[in-house]
C-alpha atoms as a PDB file:
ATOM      1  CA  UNK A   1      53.294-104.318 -70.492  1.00  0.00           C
ATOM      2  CA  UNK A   2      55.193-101.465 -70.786  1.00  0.00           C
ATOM      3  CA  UNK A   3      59.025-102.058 -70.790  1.00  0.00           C
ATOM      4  CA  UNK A   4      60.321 -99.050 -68.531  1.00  0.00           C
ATOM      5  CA  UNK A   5      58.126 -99.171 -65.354  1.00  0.00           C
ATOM      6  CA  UNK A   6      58.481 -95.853 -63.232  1.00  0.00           C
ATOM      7  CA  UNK A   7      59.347 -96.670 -59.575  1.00  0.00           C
ATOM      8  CA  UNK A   8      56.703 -94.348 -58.937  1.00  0.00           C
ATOM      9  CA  UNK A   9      54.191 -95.948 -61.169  1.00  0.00           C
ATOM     10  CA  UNK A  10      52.397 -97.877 -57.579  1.00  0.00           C
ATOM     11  CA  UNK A  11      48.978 -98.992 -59.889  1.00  0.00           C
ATOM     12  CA  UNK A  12      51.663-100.578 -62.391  1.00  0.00           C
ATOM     13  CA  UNK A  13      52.932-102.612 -59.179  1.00  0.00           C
ATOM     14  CA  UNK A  14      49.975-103.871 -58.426  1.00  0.00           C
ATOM     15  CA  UNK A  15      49.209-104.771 -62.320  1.00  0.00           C
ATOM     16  CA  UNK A  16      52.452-106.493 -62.171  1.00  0.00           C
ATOM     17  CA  UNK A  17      52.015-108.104 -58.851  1.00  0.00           C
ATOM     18  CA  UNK A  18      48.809-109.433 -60.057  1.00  0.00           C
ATOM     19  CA  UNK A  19      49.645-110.275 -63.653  1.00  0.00           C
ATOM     20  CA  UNK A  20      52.595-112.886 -62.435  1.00  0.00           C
ATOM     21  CA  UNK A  21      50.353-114.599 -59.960  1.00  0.00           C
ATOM     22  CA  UNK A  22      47.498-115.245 -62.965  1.00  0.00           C
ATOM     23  CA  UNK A  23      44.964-113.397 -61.128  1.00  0.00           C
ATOM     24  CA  UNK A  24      41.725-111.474 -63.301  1.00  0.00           C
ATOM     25  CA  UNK A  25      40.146-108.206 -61.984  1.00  0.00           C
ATOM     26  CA  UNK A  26      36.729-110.201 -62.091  1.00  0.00           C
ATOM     27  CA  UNK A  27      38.096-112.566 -59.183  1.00  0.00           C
ATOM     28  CA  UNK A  28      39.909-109.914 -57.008  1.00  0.00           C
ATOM     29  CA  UNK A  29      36.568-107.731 -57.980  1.00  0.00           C
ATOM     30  CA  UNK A  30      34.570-111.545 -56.356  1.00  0.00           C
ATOM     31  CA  UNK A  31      36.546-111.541 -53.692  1.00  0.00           C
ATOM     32  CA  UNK A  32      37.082-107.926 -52.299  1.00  0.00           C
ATOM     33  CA  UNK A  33      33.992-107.199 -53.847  1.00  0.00           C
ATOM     34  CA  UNK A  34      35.424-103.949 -55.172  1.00  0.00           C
ATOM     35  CA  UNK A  35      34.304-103.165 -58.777  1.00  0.00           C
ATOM     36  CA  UNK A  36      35.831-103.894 -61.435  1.00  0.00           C
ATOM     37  CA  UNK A  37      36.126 -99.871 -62.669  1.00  0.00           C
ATOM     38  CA  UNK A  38      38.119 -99.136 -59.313  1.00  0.00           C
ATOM     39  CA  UNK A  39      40.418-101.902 -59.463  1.00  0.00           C
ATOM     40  CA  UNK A  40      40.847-100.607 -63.314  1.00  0.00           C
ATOM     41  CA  UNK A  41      41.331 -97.217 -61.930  1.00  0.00           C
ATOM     42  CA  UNK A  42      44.020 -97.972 -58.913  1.00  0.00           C
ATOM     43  CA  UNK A  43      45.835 -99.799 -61.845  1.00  0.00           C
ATOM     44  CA  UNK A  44      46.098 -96.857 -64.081  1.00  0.00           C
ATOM     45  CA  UNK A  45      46.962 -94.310 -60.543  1.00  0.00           C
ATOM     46  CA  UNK A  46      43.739 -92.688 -61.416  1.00  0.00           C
ATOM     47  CA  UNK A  47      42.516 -92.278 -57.474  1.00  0.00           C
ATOM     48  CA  UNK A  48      39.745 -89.663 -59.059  1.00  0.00           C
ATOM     49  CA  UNK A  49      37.777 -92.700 -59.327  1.00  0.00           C
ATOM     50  CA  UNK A  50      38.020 -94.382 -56.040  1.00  0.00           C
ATOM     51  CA  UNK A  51      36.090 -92.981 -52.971  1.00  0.00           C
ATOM     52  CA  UNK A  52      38.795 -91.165 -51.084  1.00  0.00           C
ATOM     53  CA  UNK A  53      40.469 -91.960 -47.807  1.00  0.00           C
ATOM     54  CA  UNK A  54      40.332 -94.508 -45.563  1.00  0.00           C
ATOM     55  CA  UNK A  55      38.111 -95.928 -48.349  1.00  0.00           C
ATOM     56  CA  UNK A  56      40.835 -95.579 -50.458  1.00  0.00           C
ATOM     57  CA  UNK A  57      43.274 -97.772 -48.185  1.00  0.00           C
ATOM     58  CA  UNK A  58      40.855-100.146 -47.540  1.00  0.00           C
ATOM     59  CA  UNK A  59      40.977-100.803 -51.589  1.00  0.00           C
ATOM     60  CA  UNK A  60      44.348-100.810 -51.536  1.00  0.00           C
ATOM     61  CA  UNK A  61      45.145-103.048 -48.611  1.00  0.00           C
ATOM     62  CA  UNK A  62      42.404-105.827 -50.038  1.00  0.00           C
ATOM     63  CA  UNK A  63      43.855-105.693 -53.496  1.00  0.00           C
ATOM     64  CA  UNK A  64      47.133-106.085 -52.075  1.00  0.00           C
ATOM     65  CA  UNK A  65      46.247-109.026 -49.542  1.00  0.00           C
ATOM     66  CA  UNK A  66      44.252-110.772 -53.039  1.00  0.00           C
ATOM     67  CA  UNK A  67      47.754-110.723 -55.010  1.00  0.00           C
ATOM     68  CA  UNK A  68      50.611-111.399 -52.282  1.00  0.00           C
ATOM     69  CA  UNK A  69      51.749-108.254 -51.817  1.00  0.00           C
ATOM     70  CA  UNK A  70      52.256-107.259 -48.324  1.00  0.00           C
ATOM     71  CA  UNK A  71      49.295-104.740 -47.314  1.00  0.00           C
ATOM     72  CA  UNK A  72      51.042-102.515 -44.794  1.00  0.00           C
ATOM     73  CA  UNK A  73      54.208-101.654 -46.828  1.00  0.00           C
ATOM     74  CA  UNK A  74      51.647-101.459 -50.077  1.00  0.00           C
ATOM     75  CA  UNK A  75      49.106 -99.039 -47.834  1.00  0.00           C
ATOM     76  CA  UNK A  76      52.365 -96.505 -46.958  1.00  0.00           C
ATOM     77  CA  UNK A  77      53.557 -96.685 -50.590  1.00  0.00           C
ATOM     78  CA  UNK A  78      50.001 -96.100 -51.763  1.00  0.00           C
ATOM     79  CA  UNK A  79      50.189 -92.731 -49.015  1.00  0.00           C
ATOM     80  CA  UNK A  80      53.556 -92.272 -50.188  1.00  0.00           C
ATOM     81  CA  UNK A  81      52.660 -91.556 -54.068  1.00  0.00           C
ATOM     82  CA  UNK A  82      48.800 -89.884 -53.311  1.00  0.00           C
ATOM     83  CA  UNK A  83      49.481 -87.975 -50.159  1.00  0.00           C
ATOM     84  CA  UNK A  84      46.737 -85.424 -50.765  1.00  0.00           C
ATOM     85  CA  UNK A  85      43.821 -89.111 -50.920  1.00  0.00           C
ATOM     86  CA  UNK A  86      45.274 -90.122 -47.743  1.00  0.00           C
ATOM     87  CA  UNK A  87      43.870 -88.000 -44.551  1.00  0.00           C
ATOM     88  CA  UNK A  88      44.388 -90.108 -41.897  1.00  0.00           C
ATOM     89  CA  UNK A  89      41.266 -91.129 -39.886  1.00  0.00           C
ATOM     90  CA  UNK A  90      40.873 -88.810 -36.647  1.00  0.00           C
ATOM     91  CA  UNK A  91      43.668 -86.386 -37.791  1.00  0.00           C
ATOM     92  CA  UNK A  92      41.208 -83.384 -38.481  1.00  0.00           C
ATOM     93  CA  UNK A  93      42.050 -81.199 -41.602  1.00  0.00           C
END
């Protein structure tokens, strides 16, 4: 783990969040049933491999649910960092 984590480094959160509770990506993969390549890719911030969107959020708020963190506050932080993945539904573009 690296020792300086950015505060805007949100995948490395979720890393950390799920590295102290003991958790694999093959049981949050089991029980979101997200694959394991996405929840690889939220880790490393690389949203160019999720599906975009609401999608996106709905990643983000089961990953968060699966380690502790709380999914609302995760979902805003999550818009917060990747504005530009985050169209919200029935807000036309």
């Amino acid at each position: 783990m690296p020792a300086d984590r950015s505060v805007g480094d949100f995948g490395g959160k979720l890393r950390d969040a799920r590295e102290r509770r003991g958790i694999s990506l093959r049981q949050i993969a089991n029980a979101t049933k997200i694959s394991i390549a996405a929840l690889e890719a939220l880790e490393r911030n690389d949203i160019s491999r999720l599906p975009g969107g609401i999608f996106s959020r709905a990643f983000v708020r089961s990953y968060a649910v699966e380690v502790g963190l709380d999914p609302e506050t995760t979902i805003q932080e999550f818009i917060a960092q990747f504005p530009n993945d985050s169209v919200t539904a029935g807000h036309p573009t």
